[in-house]
PDB file of N, CA and C in Angstrom:
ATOM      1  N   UNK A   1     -17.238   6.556 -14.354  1.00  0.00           N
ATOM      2  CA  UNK A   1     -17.693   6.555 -12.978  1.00  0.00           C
ATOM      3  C   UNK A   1     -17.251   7.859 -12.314  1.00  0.00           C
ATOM      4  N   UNK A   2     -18.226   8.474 -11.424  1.00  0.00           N
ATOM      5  CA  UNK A   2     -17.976   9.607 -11.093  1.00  0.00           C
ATOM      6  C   UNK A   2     -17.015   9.485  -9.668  1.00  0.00           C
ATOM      7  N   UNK A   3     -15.707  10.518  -9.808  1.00  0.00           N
ATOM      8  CA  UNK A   3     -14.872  10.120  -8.652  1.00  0.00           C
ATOM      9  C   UNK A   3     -15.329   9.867  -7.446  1.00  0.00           C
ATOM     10  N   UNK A   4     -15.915  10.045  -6.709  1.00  0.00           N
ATOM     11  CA  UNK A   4     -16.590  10.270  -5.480  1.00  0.00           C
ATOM     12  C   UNK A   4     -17.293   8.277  -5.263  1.00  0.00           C
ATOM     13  N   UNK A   5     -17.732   8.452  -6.191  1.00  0.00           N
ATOM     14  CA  UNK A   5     -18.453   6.773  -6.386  1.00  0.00           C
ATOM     15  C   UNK A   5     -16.905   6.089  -6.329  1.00  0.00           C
ATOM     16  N   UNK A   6     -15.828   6.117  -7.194  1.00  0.00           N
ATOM     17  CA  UNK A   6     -14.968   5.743  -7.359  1.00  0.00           C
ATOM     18  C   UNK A   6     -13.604   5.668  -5.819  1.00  0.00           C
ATOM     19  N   UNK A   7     -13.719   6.322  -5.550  1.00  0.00           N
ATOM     20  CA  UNK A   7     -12.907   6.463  -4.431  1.00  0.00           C
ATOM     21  C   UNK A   7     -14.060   5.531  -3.453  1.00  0.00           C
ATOM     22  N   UNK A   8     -14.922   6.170  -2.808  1.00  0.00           N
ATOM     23  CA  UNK A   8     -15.741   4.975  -2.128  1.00  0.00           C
ATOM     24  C   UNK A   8     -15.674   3.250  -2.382  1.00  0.00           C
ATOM     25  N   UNK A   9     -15.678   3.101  -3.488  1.00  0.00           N
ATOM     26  CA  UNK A   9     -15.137   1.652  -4.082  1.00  0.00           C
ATOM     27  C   UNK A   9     -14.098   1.234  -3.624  1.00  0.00           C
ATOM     28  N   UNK A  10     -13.232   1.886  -3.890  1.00  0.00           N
ATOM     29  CA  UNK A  10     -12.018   1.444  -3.681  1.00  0.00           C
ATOM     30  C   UNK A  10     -11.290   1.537  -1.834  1.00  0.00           C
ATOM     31  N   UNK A  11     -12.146   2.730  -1.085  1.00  0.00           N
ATOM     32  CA  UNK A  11     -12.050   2.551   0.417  1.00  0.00           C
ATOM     33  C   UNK A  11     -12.842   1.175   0.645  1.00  0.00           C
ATOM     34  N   UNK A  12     -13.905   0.902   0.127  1.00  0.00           N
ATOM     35  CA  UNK A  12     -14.737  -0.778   0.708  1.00  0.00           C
ATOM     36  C   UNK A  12     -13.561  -1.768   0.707  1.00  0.00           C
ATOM     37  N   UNK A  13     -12.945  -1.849  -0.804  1.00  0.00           N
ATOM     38  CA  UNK A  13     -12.048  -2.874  -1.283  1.00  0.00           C
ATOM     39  C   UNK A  13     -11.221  -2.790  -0.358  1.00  0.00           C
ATOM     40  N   UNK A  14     -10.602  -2.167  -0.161  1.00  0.00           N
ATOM     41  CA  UNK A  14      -9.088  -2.272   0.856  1.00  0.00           C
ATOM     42  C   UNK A  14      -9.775  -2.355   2.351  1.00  0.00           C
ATOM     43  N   UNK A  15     -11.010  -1.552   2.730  1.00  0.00           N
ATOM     44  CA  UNK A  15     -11.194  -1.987   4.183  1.00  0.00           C
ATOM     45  C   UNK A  15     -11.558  -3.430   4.421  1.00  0.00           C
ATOM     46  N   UNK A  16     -13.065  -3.930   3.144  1.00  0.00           N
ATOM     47  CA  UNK A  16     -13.172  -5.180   3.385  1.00  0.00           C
ATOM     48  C   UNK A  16     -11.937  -6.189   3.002  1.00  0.00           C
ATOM     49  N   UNK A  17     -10.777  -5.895   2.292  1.00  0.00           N
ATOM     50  CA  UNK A  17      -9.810  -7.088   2.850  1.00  0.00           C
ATOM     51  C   UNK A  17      -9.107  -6.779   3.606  1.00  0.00           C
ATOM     52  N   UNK A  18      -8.842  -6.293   4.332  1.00  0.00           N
ATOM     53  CA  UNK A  18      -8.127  -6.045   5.825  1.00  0.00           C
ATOM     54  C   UNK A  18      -6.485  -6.578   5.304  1.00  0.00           C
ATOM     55  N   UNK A  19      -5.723  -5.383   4.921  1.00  0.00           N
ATOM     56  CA  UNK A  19      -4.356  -5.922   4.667  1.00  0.00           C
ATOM     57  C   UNK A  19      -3.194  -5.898   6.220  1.00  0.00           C
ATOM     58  N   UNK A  20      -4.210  -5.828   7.104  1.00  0.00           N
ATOM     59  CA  UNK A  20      -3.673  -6.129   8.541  1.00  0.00           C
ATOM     60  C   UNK A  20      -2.829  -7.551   8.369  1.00  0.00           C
ATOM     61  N   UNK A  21      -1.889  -7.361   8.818  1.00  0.00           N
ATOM     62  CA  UNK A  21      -1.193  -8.560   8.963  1.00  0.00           C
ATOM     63  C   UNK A  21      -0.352  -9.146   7.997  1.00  0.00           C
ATOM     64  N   UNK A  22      -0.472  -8.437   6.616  1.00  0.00           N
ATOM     65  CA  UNK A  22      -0.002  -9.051   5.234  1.00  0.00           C
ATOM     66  C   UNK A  22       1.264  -8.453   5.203  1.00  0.00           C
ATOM     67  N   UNK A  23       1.814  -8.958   4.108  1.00  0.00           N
ATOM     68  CA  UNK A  23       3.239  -8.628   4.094  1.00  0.00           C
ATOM     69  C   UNK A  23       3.740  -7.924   2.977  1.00  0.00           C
ATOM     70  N   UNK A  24       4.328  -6.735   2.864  1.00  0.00           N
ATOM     71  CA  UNK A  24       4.493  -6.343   1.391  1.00  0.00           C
ATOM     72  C   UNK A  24       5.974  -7.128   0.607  1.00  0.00           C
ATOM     73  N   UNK A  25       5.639  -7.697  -0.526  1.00  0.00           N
ATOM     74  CA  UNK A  25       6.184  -8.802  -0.732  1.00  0.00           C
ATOM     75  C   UNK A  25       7.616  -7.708  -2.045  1.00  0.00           C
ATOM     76  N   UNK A  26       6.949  -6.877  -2.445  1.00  0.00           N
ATOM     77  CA  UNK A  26       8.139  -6.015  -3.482  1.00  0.00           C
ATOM     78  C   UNK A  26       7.063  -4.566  -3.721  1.00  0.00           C
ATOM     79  N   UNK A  27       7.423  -3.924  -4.352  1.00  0.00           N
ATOM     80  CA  UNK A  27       7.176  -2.819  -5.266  1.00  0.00           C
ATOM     81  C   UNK A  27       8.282  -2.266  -5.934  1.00  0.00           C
ATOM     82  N   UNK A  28       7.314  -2.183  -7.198  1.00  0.00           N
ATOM     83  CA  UNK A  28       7.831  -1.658  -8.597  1.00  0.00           C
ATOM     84  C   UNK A  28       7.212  -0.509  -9.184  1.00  0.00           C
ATOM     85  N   UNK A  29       7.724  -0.047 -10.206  1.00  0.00           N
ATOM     86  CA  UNK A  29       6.819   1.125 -11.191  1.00  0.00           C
ATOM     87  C   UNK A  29       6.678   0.179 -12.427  1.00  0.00           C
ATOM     88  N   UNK A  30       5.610   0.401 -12.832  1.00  0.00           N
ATOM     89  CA  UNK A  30       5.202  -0.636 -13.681  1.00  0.00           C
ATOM     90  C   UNK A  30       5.897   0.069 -15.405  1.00  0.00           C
ATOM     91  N   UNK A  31       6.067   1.642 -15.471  1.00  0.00           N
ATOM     92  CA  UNK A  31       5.934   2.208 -16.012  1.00  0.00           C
ATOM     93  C   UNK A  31       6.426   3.526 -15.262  1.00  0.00           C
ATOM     94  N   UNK A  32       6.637   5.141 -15.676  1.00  0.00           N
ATOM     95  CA  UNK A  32       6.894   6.178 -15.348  1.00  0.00           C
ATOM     96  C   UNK A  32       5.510   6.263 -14.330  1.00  0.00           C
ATOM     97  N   UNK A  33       4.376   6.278 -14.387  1.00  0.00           N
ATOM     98  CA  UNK A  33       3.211   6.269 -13.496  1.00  0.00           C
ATOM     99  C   UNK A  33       2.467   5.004 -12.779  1.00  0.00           C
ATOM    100  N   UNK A  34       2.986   4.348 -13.071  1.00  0.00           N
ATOM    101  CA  UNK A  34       1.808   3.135 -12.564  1.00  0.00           C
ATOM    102  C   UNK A  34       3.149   2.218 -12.130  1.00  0.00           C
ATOM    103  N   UNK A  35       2.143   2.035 -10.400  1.00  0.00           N
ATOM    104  CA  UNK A  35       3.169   1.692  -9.304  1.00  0.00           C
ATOM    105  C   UNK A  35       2.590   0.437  -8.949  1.00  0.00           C
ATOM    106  N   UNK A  36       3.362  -0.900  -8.706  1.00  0.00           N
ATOM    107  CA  UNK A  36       2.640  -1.936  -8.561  1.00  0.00           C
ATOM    108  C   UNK A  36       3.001  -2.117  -7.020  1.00  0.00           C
ATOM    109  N   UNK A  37       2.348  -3.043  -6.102  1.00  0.00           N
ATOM    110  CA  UNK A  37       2.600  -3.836  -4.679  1.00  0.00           C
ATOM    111  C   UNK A  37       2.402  -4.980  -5.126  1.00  0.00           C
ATOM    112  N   UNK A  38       3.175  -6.321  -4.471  1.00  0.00           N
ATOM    113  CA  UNK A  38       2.678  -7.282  -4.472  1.00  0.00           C
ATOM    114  C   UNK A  38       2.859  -7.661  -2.684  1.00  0.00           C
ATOM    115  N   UNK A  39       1.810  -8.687  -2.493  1.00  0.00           N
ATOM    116  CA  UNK A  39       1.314  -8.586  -1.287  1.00  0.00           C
ATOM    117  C   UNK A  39       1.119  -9.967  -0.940  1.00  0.00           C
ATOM    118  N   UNK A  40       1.797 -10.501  -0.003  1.00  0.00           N
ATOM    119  CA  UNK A  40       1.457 -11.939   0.432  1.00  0.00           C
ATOM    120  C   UNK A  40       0.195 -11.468   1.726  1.00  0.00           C
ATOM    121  N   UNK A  41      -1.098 -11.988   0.867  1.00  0.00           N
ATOM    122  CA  UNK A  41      -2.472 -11.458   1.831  1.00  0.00           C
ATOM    123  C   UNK A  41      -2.771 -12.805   2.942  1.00  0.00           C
ATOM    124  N   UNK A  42      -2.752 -12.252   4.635  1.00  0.00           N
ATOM    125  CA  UNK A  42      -3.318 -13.463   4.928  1.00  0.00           C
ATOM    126  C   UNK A  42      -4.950 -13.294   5.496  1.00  0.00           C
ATOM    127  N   UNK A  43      -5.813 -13.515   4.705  1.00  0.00           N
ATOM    128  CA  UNK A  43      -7.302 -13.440   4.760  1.00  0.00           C
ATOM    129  C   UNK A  43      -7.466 -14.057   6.223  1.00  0.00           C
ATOM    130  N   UNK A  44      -6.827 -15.434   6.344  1.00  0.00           N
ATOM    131  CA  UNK A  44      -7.231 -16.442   7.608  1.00  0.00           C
ATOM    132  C   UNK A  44      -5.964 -17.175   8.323  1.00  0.00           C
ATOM    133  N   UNK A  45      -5.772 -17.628   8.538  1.00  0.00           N
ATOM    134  CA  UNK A  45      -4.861 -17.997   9.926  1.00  0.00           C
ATOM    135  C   UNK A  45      -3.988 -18.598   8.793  1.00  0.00           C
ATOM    136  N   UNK A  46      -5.088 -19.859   8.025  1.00  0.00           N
ATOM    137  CA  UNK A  46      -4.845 -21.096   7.422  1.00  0.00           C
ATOM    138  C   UNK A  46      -4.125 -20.733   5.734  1.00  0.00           C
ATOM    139  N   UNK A  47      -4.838 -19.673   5.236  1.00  0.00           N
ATOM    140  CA  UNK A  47      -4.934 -19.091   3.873  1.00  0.00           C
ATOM    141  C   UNK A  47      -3.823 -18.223   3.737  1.00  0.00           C
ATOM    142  N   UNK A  48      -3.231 -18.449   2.320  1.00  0.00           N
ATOM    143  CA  UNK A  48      -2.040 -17.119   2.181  1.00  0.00           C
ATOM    144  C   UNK A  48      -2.252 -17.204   0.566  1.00  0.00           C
ATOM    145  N   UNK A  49      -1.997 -16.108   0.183  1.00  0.00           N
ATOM    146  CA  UNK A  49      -2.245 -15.452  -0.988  1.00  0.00           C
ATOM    147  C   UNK A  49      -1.287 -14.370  -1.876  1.00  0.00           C
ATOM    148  N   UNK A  50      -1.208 -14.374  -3.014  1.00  0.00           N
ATOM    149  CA  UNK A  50      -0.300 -13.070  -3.395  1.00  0.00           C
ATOM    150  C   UNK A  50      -1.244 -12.406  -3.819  1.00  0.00           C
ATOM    151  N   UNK A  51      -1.595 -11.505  -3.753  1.00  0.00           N
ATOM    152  CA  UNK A  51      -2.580 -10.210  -4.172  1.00  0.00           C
ATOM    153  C   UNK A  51      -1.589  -8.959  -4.913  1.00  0.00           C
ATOM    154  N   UNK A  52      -1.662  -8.218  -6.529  1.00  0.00           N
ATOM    155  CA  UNK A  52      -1.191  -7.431  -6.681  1.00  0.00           C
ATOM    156  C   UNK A  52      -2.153  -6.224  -6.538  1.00  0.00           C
ATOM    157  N   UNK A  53      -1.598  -4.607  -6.286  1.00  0.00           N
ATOM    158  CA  UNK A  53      -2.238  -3.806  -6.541  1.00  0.00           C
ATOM    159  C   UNK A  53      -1.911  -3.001  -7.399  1.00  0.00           C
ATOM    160  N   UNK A  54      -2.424  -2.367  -7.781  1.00  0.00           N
ATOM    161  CA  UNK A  54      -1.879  -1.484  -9.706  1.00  0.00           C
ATOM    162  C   UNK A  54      -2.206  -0.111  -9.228  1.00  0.00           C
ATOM    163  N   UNK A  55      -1.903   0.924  -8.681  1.00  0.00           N
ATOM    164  CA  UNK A  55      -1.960   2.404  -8.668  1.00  0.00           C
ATOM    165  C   UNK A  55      -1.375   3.093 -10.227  1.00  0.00           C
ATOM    166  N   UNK A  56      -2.767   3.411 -10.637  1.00  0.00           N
ATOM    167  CA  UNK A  56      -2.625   3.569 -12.281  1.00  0.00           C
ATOM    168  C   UNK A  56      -2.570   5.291 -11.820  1.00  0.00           C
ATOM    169  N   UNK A  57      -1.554   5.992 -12.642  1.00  0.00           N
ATOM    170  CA  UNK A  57      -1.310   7.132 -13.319  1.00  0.00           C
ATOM    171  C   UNK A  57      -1.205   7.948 -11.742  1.00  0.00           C
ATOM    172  N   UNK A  58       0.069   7.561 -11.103  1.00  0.00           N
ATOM    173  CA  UNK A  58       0.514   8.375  -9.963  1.00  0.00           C
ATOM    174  C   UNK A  58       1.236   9.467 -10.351  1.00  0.00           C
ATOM    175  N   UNK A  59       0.990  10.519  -9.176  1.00  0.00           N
ATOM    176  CA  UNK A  59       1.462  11.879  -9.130  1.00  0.00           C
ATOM    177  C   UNK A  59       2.528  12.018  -8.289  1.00  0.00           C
ATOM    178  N   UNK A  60       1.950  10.956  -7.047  1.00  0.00           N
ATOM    179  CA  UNK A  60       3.280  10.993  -5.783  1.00  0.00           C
ATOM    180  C   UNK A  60       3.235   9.621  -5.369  1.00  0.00           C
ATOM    181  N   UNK A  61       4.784   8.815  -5.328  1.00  0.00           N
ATOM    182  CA  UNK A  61       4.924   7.877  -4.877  1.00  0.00           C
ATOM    183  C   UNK A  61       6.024   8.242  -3.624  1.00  0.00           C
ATOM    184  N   UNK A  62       5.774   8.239  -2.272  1.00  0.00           N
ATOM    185  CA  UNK A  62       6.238   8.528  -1.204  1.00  0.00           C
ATOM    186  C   UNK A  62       6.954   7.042  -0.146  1.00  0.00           C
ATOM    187  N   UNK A  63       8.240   7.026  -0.872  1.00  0.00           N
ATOM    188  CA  UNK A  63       8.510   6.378   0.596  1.00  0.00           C
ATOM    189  C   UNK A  63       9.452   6.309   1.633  1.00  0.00           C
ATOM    190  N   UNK A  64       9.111   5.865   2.957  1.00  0.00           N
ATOM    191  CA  UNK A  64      10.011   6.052   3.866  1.00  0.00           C
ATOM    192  C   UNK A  64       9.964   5.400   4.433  1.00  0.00           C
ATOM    193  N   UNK A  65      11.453   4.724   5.733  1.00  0.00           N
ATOM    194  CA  UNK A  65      11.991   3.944   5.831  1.00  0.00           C
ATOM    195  C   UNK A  65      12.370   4.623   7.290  1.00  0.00           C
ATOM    196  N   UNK A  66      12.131   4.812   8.849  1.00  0.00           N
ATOM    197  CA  UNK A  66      12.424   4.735   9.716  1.00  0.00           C
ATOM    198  C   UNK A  66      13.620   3.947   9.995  1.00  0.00           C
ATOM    199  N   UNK A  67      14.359   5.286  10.240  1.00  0.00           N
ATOM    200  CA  UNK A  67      15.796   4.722  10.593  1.00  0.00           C
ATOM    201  C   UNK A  67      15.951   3.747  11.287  1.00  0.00           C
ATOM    202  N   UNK A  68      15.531   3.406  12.386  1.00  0.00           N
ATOM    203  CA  UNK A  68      15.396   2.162  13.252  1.00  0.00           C
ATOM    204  C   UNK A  68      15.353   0.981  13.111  1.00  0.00           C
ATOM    205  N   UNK A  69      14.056   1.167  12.016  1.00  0.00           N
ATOM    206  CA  UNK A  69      14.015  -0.227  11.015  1.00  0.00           C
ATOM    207  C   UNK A  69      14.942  -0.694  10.087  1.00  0.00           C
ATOM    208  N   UNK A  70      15.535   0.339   9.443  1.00  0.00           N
ATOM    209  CA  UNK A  70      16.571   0.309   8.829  1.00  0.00           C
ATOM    210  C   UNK A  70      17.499  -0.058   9.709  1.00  0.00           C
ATOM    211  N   UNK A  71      18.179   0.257  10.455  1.00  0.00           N
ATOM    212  CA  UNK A  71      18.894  -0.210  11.322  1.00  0.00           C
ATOM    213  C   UNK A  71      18.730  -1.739  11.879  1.00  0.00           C
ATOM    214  N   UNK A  72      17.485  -2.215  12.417  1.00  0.00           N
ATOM    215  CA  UNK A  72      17.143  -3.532  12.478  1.00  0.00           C
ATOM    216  C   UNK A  72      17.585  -4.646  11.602  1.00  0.00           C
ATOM    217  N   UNK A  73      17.376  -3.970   9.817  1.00  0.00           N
ATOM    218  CA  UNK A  73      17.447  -4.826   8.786  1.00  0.00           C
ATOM    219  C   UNK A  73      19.276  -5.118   8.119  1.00  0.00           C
ATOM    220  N   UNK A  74      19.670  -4.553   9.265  1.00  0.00           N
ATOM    221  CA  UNK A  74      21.268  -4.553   9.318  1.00  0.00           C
ATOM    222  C   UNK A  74      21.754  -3.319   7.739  1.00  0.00           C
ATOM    223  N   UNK A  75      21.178  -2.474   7.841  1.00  0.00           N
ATOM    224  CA  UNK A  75      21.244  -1.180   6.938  1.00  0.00           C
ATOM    225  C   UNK A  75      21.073  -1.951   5.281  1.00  0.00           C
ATOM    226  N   UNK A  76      20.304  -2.707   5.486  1.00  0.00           N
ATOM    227  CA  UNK A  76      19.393  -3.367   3.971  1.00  0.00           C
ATOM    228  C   UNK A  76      18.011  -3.553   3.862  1.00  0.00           C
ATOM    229  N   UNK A  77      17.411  -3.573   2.628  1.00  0.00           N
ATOM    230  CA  UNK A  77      16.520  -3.141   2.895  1.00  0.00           C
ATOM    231  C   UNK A  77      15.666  -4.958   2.358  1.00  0.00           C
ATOM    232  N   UNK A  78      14.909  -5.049   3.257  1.00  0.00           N
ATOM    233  CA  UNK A  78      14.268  -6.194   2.765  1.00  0.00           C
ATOM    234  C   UNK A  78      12.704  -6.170   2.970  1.00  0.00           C
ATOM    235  N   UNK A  79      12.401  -5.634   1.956  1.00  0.00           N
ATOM    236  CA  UNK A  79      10.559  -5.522   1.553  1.00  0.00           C
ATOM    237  C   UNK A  79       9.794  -6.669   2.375  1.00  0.00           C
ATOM    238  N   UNK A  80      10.216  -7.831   2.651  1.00  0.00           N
ATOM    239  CA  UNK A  80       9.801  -8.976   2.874  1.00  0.00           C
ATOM    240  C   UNK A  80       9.242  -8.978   4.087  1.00  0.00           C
ATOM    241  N   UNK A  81       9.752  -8.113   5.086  1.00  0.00           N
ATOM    242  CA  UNK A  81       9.900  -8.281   6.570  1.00  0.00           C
ATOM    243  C   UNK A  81       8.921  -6.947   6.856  1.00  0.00           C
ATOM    244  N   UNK A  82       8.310  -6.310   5.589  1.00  0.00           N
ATOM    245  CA  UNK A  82       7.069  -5.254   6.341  1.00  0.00           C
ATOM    246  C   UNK A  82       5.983  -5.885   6.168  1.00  0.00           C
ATOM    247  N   UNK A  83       5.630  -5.767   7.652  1.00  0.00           N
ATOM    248  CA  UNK A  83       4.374  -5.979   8.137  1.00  0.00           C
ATOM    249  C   UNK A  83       3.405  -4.900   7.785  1.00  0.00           C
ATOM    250  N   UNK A  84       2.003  -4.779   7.220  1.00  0.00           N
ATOM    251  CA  UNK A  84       1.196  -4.098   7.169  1.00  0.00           C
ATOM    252  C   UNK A  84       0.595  -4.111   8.183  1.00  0.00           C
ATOM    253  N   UNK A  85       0.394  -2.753   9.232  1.00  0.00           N
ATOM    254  CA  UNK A  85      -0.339  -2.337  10.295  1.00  0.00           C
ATOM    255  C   UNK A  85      -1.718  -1.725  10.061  1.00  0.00           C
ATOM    256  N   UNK A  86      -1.796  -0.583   8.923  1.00  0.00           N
ATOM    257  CA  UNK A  86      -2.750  -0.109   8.926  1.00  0.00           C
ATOM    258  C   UNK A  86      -2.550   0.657   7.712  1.00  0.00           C
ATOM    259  N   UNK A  87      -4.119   0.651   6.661  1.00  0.00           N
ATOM    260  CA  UNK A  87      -4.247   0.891   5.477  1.00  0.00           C
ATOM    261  C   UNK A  87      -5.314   2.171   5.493  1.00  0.00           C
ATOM    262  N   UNK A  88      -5.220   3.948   4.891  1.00  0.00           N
ATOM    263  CA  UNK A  88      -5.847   4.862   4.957  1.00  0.00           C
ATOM    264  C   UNK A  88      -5.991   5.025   3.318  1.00  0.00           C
ATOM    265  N   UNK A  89      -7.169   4.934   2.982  1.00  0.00           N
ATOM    266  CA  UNK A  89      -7.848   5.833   2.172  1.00  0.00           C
ATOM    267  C   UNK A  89      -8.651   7.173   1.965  1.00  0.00           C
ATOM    268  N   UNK A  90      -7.888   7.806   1.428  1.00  0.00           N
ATOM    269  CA  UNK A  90      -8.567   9.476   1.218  1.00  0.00           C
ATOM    270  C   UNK A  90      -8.062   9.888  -0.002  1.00  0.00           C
ATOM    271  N   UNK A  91      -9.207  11.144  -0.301  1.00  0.00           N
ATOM    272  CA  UNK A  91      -9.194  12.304  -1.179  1.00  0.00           C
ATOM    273  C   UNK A  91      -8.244  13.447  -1.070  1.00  0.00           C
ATOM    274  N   UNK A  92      -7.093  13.680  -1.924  1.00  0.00           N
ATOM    275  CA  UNK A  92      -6.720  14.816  -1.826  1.00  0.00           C
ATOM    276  C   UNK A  92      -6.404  14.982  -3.790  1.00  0.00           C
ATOM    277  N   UNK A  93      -7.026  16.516  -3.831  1.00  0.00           N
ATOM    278  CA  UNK A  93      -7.049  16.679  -5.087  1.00  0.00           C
ATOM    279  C   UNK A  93      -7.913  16.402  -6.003  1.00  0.00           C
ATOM    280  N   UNK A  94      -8.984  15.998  -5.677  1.00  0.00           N
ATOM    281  CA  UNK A  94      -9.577  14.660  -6.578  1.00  0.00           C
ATOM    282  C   UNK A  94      -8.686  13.737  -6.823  1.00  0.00           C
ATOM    283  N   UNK A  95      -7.743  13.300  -6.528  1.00  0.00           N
ATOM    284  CA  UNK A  95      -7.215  12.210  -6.578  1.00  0.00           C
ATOM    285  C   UNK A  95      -6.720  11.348  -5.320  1.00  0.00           C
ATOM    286  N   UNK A  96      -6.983  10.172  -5.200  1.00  0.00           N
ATOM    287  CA  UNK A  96      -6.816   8.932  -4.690  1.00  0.00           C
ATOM    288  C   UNK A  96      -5.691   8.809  -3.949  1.00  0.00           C
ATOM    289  N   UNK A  97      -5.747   8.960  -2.355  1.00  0.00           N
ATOM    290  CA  UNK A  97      -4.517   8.586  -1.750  1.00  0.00           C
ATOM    291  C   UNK A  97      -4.700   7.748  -0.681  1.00  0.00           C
ATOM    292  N   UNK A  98      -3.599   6.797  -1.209  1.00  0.00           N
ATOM    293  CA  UNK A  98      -3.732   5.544   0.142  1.00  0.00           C
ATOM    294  C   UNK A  98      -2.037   5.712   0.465  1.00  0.00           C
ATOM    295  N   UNK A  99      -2.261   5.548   2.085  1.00  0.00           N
ATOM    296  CA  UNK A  99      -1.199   5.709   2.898  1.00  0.00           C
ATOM    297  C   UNK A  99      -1.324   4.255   4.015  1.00  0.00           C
ATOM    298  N   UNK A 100       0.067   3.578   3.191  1.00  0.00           N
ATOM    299  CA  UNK A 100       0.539   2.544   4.315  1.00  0.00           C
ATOM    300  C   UNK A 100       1.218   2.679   5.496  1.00  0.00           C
ATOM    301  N   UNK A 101       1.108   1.731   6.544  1.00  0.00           N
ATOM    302  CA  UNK A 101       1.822   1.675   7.506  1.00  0.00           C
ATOM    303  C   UNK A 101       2.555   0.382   8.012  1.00  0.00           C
ATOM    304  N   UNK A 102       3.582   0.680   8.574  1.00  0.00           N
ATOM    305  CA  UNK A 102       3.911  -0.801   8.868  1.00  0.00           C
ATOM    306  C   UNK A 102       4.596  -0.322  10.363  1.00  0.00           C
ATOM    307  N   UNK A 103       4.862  -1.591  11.058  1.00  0.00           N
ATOM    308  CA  UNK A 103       5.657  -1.378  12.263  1.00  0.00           C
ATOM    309  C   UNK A 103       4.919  -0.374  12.984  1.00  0.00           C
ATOM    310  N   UNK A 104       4.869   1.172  12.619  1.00  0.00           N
ATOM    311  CA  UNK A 104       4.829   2.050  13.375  1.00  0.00           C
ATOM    312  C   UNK A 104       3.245   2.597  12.952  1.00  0.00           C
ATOM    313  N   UNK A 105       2.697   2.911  13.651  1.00  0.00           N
ATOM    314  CA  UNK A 105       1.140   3.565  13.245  1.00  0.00           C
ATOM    315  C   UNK A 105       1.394   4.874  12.897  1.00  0.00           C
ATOM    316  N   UNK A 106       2.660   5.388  13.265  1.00  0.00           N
ATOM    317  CA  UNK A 106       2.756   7.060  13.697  1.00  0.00           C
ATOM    318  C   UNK A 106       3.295   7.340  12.227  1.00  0.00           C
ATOM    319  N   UNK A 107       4.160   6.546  11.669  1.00  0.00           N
ATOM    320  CA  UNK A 107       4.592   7.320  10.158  1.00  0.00           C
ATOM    321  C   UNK A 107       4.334   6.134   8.576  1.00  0.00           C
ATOM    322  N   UNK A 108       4.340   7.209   7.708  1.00  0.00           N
ATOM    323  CA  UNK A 108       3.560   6.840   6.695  1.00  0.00           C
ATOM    324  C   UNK A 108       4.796   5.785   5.769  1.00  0.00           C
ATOM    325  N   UNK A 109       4.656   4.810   5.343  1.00  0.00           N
ATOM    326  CA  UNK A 109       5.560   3.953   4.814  1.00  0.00           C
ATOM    327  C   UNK A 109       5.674   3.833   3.579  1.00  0.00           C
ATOM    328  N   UNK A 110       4.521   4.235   2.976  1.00  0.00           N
ATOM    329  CA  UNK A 110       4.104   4.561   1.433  1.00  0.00           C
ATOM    330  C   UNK A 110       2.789   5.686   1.586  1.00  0.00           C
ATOM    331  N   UNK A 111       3.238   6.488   0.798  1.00  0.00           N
ATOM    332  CA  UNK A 111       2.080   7.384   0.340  1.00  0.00           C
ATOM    333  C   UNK A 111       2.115   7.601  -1.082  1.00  0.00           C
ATOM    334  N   UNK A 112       0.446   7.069  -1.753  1.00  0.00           N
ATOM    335  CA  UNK A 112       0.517   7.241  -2.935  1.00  0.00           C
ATOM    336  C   UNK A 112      -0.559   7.959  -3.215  1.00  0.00           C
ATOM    337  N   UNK A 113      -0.506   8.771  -4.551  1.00  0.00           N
ATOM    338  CA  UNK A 113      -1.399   9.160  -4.678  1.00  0.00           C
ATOM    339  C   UNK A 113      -1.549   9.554  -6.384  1.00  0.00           C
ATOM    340  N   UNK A 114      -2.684   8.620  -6.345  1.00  0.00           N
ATOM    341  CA  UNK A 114      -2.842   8.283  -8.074  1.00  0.00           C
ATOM    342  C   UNK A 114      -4.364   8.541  -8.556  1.00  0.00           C
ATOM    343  N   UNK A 115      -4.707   8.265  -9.988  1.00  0.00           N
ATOM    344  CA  UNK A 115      -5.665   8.225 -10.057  1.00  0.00           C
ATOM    345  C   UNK A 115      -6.815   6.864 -10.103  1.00  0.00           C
ATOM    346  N   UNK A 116      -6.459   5.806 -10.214  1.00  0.00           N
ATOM    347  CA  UNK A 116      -6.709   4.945  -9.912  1.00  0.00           C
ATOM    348  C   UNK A 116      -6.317   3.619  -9.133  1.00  0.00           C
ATOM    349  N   UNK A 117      -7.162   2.996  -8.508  1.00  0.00           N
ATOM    350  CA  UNK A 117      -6.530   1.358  -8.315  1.00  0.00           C
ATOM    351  C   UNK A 117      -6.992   0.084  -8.847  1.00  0.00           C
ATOM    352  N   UNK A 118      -6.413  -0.514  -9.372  1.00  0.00           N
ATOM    353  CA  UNK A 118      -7.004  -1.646  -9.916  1.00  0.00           C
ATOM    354  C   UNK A 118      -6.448  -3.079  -8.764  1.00  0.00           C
ATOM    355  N   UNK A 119      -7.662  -3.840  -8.366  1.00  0.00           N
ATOM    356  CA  UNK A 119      -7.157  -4.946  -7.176  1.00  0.00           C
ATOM    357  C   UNK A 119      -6.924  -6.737  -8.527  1.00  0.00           C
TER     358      UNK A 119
END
């Protein structure tokens, strides 16, 4: 599949499930490149879900942790308690970068950037 087709795919996937509101439940490296999320998804008020995502053959796994929040979490870190605000998909490189947010719209909470995603 030609990247361009490929990246488009994968912006539908993540816009049409709206990870607004979900919770990032852990992340791991599955491997030296391939970075997993797992994700308690809530589709509907009523519905809850674990959803994993697979970022196959990363270049940059970026994360950061606003002191504040850190501070909130009594200087520990508990994956459990991020809220997903807002999910960006883009091109840099020909390769695939999605940038999470949580809490704050203004800074990036994960930035990855791989060559694929598998949902």
């Amino acid at each position: 599949m030609e990247f361009s087709s490929r990246l488009t795919k994968i912006q539908e996937v993540f816009y049409d499930m709206d990870l607004t509101d979900s919770i990032i439940d852990n992340f791991t490296f599955e491997n030296l490149t391939d970075f997993k999320i797992i994700i308690d998804y809530y589709n509907t008020e009523e519905n809850e879900e674990q959803i994993v995502l697979l970022f196959k053959n990363c270049t940059v796994v970026d994360y950061s942790l606003d002191e504040d929040m850190y501070k909130l979490n009594n200087y520990k870190l508990n994956y459990s308690q991020f809220t997903i605000t807002k999910v960006i998909v883009e091109e840099i490189d020909n390769q695939i970068c999605v940038k999470v947010f949580t809490v704050s719209n203004e800074n990036v909470f994960l930035k990855i950037i791989c060559h694929d995603v598998i949902f």
